[in-house]
N, C-alpha and C. Protein backbone atom coordinates (compact mmCIF):
# COMPACT_ATOMS: atom_id res chain seq x y z
N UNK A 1 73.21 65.13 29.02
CA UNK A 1 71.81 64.88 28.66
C UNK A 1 70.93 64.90 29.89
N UNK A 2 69.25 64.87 29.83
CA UNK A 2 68.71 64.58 30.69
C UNK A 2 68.02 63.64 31.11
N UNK A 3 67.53 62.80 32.23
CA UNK A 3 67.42 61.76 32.66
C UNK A 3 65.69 61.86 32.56
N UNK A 4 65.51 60.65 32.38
CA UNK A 4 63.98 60.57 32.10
C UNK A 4 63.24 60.23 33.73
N UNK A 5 62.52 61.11 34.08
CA UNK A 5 61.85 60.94 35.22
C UNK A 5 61.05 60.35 35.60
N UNK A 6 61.40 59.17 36.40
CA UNK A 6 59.76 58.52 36.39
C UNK A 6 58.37 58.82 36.21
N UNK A 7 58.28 60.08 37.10
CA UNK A 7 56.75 60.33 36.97
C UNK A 7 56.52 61.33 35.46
N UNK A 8 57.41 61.17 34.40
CA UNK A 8 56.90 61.36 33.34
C UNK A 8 56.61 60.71 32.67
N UNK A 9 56.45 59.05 33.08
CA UNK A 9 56.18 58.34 32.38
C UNK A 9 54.87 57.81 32.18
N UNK A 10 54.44 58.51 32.65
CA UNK A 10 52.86 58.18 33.58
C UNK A 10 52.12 59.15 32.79
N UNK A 11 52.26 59.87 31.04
CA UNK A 11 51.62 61.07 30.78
C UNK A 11 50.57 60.90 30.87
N UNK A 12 50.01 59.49 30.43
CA UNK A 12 48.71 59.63 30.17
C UNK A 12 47.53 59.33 31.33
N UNK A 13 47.87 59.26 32.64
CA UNK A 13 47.32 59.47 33.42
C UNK A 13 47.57 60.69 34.58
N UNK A 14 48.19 62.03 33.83
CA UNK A 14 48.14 63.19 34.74
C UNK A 14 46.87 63.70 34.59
N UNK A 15 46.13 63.99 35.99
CA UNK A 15 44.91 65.11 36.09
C UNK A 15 44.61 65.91 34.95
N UNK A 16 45.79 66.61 35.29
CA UNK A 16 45.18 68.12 34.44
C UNK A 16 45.86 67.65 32.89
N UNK A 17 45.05 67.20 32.20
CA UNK A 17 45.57 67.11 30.83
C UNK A 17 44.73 68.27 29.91
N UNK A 18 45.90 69.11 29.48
CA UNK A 18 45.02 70.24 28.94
C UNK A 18 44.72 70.03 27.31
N UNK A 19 45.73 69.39 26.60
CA UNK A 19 45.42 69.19 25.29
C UNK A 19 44.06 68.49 24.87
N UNK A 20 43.95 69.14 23.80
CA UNK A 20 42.42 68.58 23.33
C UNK A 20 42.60 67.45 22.90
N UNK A 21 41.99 66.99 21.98
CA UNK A 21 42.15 65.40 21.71
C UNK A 21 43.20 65.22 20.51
N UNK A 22 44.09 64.27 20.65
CA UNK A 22 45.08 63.97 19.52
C UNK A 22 44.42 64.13 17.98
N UNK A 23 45.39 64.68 17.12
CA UNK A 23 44.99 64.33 16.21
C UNK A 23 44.39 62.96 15.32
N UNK A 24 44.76 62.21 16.23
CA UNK A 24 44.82 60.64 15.69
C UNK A 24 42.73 60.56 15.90
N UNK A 25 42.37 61.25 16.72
CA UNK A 25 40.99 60.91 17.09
C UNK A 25 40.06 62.02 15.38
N UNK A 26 40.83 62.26 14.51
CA UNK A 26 39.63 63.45 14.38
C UNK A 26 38.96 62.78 13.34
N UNK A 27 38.41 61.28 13.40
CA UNK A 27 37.33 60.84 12.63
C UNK A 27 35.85 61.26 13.76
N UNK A 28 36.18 61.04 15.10
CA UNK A 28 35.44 61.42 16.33
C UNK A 28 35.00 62.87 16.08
N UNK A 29 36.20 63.58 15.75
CA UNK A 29 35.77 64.90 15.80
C UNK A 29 35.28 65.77 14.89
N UNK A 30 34.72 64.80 13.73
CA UNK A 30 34.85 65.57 12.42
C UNK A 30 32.96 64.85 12.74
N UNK A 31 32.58 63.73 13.27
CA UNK A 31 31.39 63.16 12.94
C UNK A 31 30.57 64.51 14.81
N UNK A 32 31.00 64.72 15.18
CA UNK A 32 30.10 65.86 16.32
C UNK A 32 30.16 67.04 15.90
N UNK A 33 31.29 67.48 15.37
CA UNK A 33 31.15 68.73 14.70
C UNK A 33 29.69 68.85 13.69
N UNK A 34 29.56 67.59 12.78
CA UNK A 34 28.63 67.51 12.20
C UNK A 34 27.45 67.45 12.92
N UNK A 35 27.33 66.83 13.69
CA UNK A 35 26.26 66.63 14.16
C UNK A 35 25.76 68.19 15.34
N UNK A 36 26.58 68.71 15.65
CA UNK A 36 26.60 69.91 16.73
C UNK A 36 25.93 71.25 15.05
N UNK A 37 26.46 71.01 13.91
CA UNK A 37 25.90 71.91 13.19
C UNK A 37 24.64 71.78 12.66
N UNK A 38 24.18 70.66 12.53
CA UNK A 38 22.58 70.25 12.84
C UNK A 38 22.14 70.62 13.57
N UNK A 39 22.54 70.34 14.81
CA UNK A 39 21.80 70.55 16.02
C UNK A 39 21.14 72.57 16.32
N UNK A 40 22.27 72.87 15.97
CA UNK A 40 22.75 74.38 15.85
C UNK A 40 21.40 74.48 15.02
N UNK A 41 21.51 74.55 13.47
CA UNK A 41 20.11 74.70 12.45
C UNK A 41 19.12 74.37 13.06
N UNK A 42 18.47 73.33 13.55
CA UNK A 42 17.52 73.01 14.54
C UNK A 42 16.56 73.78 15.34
N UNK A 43 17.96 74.25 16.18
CA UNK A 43 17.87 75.53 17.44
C UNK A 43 17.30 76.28 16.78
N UNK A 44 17.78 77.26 15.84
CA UNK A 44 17.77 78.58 15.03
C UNK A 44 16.28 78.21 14.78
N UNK A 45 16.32 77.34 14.21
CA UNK A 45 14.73 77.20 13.17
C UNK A 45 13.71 76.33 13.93
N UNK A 46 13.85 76.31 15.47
CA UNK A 46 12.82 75.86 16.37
C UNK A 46 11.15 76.38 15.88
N UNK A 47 10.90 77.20 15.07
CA UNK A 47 9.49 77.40 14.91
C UNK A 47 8.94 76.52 13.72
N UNK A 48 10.36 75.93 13.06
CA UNK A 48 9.71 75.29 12.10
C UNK A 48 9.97 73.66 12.68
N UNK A 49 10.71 73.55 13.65
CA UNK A 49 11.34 72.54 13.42
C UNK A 49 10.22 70.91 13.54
N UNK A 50 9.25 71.32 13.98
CA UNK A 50 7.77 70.12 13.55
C UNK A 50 8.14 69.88 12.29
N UNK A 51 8.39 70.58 11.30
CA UNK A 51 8.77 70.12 9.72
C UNK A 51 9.51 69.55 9.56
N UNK A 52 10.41 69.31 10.28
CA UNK A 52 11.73 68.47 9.84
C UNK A 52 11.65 66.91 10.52
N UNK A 53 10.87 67.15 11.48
CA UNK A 53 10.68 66.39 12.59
C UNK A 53 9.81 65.07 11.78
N UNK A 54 9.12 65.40 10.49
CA UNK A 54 7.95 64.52 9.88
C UNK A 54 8.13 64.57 8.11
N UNK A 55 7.53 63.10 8.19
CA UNK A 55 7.51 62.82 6.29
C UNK A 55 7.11 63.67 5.93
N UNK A 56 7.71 64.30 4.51
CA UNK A 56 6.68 65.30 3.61
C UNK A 56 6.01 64.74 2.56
N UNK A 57 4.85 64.85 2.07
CA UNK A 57 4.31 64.24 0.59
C UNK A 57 4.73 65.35 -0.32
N UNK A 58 5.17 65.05 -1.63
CA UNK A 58 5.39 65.70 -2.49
C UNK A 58 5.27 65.30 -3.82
N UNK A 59 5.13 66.03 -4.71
CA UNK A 59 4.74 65.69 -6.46
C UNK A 59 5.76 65.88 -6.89
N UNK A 60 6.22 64.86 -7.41
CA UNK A 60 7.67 65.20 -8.42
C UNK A 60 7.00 65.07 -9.60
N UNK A 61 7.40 66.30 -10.56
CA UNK A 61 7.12 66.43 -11.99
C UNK A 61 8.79 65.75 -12.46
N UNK A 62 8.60 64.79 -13.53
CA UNK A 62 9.74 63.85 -14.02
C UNK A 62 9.73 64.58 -15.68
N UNK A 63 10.57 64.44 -16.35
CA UNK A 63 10.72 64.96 -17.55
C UNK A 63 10.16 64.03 -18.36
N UNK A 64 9.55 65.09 -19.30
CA UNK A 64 8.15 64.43 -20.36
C UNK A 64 6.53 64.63 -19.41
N UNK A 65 6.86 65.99 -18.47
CA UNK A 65 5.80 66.13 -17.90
C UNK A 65 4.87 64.64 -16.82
N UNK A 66 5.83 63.41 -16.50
CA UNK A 66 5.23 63.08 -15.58
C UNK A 66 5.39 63.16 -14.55
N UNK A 67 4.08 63.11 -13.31
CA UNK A 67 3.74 63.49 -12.39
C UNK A 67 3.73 62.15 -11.37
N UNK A 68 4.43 61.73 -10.50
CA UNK A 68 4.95 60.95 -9.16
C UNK A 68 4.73 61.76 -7.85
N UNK A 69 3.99 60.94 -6.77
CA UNK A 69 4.41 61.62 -5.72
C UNK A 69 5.14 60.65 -5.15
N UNK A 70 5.62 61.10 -3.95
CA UNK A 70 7.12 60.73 -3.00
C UNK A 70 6.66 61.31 -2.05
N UNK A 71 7.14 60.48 -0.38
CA UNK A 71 7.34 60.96 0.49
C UNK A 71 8.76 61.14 0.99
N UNK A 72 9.28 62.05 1.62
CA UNK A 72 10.43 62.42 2.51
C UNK A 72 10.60 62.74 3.26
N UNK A 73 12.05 62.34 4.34
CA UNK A 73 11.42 62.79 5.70
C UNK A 73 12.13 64.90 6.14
N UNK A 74 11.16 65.00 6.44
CA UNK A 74 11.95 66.64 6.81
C UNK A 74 12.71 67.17 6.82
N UNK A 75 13.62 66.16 7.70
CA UNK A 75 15.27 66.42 7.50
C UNK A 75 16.68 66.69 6.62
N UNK A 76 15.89 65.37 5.37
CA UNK A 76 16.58 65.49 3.84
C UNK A 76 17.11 66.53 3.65
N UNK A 77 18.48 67.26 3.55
CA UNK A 77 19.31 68.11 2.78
C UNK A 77 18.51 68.56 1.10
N UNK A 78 18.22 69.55 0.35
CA UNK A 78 18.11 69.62 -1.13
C UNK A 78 18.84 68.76 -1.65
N UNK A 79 20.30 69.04 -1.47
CA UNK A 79 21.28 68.14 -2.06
C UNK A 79 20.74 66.60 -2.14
N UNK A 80 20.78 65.92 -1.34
CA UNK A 80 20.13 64.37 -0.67
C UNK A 80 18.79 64.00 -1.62
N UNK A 81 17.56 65.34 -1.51
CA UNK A 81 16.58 64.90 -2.13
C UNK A 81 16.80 64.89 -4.00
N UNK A 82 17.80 65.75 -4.12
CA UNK A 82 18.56 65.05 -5.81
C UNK A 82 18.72 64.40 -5.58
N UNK A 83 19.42 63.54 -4.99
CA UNK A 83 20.37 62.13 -5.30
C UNK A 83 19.14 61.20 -5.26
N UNK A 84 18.34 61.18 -3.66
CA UNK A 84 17.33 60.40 -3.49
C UNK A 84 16.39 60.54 -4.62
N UNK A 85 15.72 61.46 -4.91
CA UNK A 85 14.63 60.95 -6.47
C UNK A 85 15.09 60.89 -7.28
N UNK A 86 16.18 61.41 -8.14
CA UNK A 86 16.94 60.35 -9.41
C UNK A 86 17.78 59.03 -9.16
N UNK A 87 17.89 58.52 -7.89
CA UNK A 87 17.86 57.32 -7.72
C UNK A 87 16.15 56.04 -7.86
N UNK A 88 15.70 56.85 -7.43
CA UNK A 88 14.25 56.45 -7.51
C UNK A 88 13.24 56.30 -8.81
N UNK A 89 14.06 57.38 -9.89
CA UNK A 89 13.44 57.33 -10.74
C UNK A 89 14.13 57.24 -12.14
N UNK A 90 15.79 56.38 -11.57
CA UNK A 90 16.76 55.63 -12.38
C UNK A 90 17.53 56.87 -13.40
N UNK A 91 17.95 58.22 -12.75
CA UNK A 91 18.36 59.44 -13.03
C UNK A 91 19.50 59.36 -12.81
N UNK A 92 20.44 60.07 -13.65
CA UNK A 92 21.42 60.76 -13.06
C UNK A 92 21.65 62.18 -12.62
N UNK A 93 21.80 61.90 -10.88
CA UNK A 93 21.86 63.17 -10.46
C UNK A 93 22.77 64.29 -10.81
N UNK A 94 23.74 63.78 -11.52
CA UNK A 94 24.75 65.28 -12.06
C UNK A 94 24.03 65.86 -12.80
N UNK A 95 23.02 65.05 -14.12
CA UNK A 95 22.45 65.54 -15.27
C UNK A 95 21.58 66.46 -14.92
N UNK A 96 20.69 66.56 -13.64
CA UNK A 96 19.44 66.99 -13.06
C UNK A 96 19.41 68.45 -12.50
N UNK A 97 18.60 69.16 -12.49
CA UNK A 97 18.55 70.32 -11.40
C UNK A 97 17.02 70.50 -11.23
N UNK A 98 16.95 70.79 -9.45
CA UNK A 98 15.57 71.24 -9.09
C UNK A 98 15.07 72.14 -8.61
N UNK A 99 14.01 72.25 -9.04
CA UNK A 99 13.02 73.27 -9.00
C UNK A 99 12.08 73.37 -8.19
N UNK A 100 11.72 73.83 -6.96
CA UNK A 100 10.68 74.02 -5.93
C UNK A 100 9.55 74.93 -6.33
N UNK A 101 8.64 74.21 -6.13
CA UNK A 101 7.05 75.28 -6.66
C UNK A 101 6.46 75.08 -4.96
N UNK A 102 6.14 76.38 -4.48
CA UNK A 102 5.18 76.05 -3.50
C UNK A 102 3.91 76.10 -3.13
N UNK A 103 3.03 75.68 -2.82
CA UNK A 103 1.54 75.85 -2.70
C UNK A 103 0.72 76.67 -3.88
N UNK A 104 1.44 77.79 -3.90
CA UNK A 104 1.03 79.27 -4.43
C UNK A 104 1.66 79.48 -6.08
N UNK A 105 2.53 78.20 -6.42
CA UNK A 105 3.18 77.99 -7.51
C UNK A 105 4.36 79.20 -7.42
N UNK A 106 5.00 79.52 -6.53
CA UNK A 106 5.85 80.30 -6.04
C UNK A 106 7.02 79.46 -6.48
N UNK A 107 8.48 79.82 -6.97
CA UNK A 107 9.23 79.31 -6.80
C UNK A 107 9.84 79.58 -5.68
N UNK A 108 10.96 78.83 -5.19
CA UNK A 108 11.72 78.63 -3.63
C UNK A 108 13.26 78.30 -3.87
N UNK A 109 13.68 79.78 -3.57
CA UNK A 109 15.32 79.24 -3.31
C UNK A 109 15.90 78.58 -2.20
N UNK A 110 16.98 77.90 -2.74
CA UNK A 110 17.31 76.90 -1.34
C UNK A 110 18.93 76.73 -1.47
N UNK A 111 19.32 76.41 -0.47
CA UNK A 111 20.79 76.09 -0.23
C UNK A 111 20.79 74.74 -0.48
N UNK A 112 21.82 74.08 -1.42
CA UNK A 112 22.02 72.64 -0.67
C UNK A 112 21.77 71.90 0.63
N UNK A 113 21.78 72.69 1.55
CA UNK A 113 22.42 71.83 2.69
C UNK A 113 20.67 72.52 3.56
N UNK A 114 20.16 72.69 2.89
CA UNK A 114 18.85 73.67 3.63
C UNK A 114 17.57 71.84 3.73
N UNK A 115 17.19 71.73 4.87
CA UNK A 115 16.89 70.70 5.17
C UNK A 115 14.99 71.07 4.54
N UNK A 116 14.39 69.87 3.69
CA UNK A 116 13.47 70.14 3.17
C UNK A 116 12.05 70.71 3.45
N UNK A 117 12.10 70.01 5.25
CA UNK A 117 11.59 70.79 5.72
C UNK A 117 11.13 71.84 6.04
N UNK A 118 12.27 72.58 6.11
CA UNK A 118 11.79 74.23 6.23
C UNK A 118 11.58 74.67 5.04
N UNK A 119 11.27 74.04 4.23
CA UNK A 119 11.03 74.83 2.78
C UNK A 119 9.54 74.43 2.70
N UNK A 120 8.42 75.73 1.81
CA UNK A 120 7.14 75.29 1.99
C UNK A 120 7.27 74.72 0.67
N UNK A 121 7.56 73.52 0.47
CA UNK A 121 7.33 72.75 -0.77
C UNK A 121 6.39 72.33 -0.62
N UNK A 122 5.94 72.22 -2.10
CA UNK A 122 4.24 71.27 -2.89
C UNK A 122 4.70 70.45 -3.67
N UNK A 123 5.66 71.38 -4.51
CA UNK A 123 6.11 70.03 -6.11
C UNK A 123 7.38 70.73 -6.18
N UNK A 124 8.05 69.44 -6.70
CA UNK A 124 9.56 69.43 -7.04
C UNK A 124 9.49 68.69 -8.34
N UNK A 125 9.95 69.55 -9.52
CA UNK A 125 10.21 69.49 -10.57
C UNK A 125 11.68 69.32 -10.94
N UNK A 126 12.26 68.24 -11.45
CA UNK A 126 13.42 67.50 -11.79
C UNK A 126 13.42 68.07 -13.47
N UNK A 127 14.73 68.92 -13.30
CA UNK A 127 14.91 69.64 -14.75
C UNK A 127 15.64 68.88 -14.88
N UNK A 128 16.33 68.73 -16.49
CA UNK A 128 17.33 68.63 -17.26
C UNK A 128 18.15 69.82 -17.45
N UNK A 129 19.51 69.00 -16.90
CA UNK A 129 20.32 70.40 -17.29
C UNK A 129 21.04 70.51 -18.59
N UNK A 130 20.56 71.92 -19.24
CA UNK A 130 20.92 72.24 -20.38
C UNK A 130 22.61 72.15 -21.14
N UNK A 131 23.30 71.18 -21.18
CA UNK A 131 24.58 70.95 -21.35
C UNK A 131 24.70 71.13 -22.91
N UNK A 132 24.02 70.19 -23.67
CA UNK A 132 23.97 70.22 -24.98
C UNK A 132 23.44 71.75 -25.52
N UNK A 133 23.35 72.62 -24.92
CA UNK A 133 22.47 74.05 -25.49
C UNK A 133 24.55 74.85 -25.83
N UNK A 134 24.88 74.66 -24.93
CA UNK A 134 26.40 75.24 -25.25
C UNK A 134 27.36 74.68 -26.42
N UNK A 135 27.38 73.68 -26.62
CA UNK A 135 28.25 72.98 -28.14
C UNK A 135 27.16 72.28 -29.04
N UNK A 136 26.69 72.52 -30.21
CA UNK A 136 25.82 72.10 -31.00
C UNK A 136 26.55 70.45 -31.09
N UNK A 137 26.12 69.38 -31.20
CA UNK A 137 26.66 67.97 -31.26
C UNK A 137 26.69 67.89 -32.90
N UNK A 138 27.89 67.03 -33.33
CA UNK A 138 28.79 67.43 -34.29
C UNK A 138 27.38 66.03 -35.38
């Protein structure tokens, strides 16, 4: 067999340690990754990024045609601003889907993860999603 060498016992203080970080760390590495892909969107969208940077006012149309405004801050994900106004307005966000009108009554496609900011929103209209249109209820 072979004999254990002293100065291998010492791994964790050799210089040149080339391995990246243990697996044991990747709650660390899973929360910068996140944050480095923000940062990244940011960069890219520096001409808008004053928008993200500040509250937005907005009109939420609620079903039965009423009309709420809300502020949010720039940054909000689409995704986030579901959860956040059918929390607000005692919704369930699975039931819901939204609709962006902008200035110009334009609609606006968006990614989930597309921060609200860069979107030229005016009003966000909180649909009902059509579930009951597929099985007539018995």
């Amino acid at each position: 067999g072979r004999t254990p060498r002293p100065q291998d016992a010492q791994v964790g203080r050799k210089p040149k340690a080339k391995a990246p970080l243990p697996p044991a760390e990747t709650k660390y590495a899973d929360v910068s990754s996140a944050a480095d892909s923000v940062e990244s969107t940011a960069f890219i969208m520096e001409q808008k990024e004053n928008m993200i940077d500040k509250d937005i006012e907005l009109s939420v149309v609620l079903p039965g045609d009423i009309i709420k405004s809300t502020t949010v801050h720039g940054s909000k994900p689409m995704m986030d601003l579901l959860i956040f106004l059918c929390a607000q307005y005692h919704l369930n966000p699975s039931s819901y889907t939204i609709d962006l009108l902008s200035a110009e009554q334009n609609h606006i496609k968006f990614k989930p993860n597309t921060p609200i900011g860069m979107l030229e929103v005016e009003k966000v209209i909180l649909k009902p999603k059509m579930l009951d249109k597929k099985k007539p209820t018995p």
